[in-house]
Protein backbone atom coordinates (compact mmCIF):
# COMPACT_ATOMS: atom_id res chain seq x y z
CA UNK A 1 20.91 -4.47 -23.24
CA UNK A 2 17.46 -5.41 -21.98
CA UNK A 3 15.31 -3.82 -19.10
CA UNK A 4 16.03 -6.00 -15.64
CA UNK A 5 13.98 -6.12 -12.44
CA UNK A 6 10.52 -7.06 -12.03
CA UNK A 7 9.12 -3.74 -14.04
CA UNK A 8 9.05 -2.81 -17.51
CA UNK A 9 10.96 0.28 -18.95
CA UNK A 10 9.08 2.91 -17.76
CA UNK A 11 6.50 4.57 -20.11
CA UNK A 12 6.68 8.72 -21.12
CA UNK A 13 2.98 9.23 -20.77
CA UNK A 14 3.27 12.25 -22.53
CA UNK A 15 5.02 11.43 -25.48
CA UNK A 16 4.53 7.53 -25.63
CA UNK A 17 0.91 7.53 -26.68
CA UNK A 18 1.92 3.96 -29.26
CA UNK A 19 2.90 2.34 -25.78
CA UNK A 20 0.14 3.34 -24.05
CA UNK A 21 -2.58 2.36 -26.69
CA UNK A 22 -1.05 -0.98 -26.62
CA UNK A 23 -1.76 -1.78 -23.02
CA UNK A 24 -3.02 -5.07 -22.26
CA UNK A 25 -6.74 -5.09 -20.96
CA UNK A 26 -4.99 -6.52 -17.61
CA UNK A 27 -2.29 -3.09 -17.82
CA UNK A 28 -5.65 -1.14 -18.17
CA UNK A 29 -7.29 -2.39 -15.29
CA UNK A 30 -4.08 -1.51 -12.66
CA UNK A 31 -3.46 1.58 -13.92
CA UNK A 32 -7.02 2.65 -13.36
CA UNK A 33 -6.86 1.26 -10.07
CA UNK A 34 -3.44 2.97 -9.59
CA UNK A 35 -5.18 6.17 -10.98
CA UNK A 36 -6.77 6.10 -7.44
CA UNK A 37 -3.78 6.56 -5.57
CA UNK A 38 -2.63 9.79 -7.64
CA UNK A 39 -5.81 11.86 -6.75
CA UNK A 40 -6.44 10.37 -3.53
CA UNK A 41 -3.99 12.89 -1.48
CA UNK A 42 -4.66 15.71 -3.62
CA UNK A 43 -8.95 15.33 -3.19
CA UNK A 44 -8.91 14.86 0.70
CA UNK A 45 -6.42 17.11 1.76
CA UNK A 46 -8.11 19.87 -0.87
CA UNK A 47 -10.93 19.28 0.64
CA UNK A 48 -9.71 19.43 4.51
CA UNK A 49 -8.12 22.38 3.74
CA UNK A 50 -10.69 24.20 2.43
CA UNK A 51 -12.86 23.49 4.86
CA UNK A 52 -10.27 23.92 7.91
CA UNK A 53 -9.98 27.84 6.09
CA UNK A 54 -13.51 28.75 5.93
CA UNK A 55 -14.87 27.00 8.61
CA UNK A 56 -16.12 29.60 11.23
CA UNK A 57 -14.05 28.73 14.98
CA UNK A 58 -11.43 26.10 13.53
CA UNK A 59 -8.08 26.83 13.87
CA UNK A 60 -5.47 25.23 11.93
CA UNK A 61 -2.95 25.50 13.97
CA UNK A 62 -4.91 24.00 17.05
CA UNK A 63 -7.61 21.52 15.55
CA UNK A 64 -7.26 18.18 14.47
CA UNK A 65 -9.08 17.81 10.95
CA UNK A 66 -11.20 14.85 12.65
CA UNK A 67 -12.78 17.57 14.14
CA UNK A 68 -14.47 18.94 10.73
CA UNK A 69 -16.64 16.21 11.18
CA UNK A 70 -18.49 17.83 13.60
CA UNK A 71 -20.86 20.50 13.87
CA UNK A 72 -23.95 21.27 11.21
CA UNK A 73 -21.54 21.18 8.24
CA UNK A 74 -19.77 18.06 9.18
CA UNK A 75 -21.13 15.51 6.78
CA UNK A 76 -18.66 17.47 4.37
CA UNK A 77 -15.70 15.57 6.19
CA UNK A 78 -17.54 12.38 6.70
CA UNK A 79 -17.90 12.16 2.52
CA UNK A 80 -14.80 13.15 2.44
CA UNK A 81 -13.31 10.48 4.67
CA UNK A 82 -15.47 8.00 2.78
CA UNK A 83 -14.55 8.76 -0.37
CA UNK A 84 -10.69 8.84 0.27
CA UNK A 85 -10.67 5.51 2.03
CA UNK A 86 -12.85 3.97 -1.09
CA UNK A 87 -10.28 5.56 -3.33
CA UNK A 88 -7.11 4.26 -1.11
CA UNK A 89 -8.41 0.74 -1.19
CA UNK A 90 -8.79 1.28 -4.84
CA UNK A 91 -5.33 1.90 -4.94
CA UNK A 92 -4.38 -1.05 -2.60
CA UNK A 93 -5.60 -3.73 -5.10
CA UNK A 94 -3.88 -1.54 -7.96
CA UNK A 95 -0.77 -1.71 -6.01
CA UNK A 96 -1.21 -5.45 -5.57
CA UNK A 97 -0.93 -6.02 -8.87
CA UNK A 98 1.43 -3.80 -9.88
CA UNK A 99 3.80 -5.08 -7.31
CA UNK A 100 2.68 -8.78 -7.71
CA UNK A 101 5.22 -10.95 -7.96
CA UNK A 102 7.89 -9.93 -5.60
CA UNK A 103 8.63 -8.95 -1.90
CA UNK A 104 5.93 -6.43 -0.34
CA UNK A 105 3.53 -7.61 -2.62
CA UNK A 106 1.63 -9.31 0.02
CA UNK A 107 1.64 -6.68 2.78
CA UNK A 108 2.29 -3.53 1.20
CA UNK A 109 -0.91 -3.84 -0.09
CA UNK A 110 -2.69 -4.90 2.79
CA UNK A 111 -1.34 -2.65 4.99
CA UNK A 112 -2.66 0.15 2.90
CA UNK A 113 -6.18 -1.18 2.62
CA UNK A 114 -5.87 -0.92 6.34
CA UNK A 115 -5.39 2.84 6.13
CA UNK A 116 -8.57 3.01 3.51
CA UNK A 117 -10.68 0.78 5.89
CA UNK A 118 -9.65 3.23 8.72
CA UNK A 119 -10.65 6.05 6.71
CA UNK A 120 -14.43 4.63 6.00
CA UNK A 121 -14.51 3.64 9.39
CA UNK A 122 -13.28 7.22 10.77
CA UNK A 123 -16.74 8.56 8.41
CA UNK A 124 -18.54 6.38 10.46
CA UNK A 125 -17.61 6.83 14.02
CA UNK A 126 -17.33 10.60 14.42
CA UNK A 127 -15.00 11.97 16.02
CA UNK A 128 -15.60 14.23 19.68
CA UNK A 129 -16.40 18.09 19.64
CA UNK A 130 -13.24 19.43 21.43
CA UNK A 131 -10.64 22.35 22.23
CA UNK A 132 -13.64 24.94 21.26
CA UNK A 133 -14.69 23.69 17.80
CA UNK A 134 -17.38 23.41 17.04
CA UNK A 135 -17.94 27.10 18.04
CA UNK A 136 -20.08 26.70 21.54
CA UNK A 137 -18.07 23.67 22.51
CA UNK A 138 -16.20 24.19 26.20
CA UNK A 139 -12.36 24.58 25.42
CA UNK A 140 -11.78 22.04 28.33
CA UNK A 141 -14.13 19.43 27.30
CA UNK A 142 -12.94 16.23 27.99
CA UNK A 143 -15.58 13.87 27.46
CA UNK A 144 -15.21 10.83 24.88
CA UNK A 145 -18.41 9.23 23.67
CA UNK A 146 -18.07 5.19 22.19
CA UNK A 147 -18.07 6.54 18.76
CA UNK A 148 -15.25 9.07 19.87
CA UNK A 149 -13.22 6.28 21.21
CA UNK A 150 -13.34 4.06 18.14
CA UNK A 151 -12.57 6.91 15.64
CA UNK A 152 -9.36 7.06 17.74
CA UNK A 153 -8.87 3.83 17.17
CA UNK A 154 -9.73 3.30 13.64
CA UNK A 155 -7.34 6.25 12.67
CA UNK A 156 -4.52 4.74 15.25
CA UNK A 157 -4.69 1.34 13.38
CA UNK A 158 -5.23 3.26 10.13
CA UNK A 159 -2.00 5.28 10.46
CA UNK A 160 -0.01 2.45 12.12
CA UNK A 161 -0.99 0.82 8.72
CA UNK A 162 0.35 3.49 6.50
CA UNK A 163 3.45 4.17 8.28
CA UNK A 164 4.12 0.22 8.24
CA UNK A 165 3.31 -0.07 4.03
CA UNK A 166 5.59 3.38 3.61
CA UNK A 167 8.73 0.88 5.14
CA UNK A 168 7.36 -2.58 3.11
CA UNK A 169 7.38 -0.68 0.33
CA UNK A 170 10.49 1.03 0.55
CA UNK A 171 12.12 -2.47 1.22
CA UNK A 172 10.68 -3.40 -2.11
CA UNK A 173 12.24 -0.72 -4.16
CA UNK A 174 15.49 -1.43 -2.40
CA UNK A 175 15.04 -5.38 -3.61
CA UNK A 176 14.65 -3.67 -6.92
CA UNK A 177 17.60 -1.69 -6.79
CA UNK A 178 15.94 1.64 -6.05
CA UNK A 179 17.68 3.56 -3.68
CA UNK A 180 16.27 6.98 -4.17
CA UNK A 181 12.66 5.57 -3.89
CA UNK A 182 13.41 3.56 -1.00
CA UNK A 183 14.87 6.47 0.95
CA UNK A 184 11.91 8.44 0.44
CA UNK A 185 9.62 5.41 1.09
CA UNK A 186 11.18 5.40 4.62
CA UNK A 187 11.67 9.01 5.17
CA UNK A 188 7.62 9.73 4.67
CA UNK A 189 6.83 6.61 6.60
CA UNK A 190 9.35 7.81 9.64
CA UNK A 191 8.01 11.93 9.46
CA UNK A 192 4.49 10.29 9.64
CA UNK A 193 5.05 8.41 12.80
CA UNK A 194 6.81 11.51 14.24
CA UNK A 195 4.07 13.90 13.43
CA UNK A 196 1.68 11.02 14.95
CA UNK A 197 3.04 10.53 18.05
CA UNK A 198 3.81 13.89 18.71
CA UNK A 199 0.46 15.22 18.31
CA UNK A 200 -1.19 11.92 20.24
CA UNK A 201 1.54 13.35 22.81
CA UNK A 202 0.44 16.80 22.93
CA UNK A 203 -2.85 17.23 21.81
CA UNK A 204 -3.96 20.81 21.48
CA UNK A 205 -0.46 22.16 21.01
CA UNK A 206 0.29 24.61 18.10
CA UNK A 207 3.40 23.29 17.24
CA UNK A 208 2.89 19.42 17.17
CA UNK A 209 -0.07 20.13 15.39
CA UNK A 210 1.17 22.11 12.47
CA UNK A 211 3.48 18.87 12.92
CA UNK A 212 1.22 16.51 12.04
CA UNK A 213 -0.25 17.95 9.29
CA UNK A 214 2.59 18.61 7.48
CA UNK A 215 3.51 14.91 8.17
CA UNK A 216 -0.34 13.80 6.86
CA UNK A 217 0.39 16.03 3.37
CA UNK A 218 3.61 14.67 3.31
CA UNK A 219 2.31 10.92 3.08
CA UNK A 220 -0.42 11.26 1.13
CA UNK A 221 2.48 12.95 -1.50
CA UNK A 222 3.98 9.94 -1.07
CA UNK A 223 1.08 7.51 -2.18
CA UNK A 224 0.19 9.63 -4.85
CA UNK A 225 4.09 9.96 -6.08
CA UNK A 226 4.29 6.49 -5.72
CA UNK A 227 1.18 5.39 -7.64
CA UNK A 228 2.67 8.01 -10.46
CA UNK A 229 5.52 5.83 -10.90
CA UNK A 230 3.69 2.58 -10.48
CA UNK A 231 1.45 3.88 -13.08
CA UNK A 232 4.44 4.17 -15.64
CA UNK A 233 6.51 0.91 -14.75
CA UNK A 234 3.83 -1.49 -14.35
CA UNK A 235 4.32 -5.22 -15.66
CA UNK A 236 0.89 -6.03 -14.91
């Protein structure tokens, strides 16, 4: 019996190298794009991390990783934030056409080139010194410059964006008769909103902090998950 649904049988990657070789110049192109969306997660939160461990005064457990953008080592964060959102929107126009045609096709994409345009926007509009870090900044400082304000912004829309493709796209593998992706779809999209409003709720607090970023790796495990399996049922 043939393969239903709007993707191909799924390619082994590792074993299938006659499949793979006879790609279509148009299968090429979205896989490369989707390629994007695999080492997207893995590069910035590498890189956050990292830099959250070895920078001298941040705390993990108390400081939002907008924060690394600050201080005489903060253009470290600002590449980083450009290069991820370059490499989400990447992904965005790879998961256009991998999706394309079908339900989410339209706005799972877009919403996720939101996220990548929040990203590049966050590396432009710095975020505040706050809570102590950089070291010589007043625990209780309070005040929020226009740049500060519109990197809270950008990321707000920007994870709005994320949280909203996580659900469009899980209502797409549920059209295709993909329950276990859809569940997981939702599930990341739902502990990202919780870990986002809780630590918009309680910023500074050690608890809704380590919150939100588990709930930040847990997305971007998502994308890049998702873009793996993308990558080997593509039609397009």
């Amino acid at each position: 019996m043939g393969h239903r649904g709007p993707f191909p049988k799924e390619i082994d990657m590792t074993t299938d190298t006659t499949a793979v070789a006879e790609c279509t110049p148009a299968q090429r192109v979205t896989r490369s794009l989707l390629g994007y969306g695999v080492i997207a997660g893995p590069f910035y939160v590498t890189v956050s991390l990292a830099q959250a461990l070895t920078r001298d005064g941040f705390d993990l457990s108390r400081h939002a990783w907008s924060l690394l953008a600050t201080g005489s080592l903060g253009w470290i964060q600002v590449l980083n934030f450009a290069l991820s959102g370059a490499m989400v929107l990447a992904f965005a126009v790879g998961l256009r056409r991998a999706l394309s045609p079908g339900r989410g096709s339209t706005w799972a994409p877009r919403l996720v080139a939101g996220y990548g345009t929040g990203l590049l926007l966050a590396s432009i509009f710095r975020a505040d010194p706050g809570f102590g870090f950089p070291p010589g900044t007043p625990a209780d400082a309070h005040d929020v410059s226009w740049h500060g304000m519109l990197h809270l912004v950008c990321a707000s829309i920007g994870f709005l964006c994320l949280i909203a493709a996580c659900l469009v796209v899980g209502r797409r593998f549920a059209a295709d008769n993909r329950p276990g992706w859809a569940l997981y779809s939702r599930v990341s999209g739902i502990c990202f909103l919780a870990g986002f409003v809780g630590v918009a709720a309680g910023a500074g607090s050690r608890p809704l902090t380590i919150a939100f970023v588990a709930s930040v790796v847990i997305v971007w495990t998502w994308m890049s998950l998702v873009s793996v399996h993308l990558y080997r049922t593509t039609a397009k």
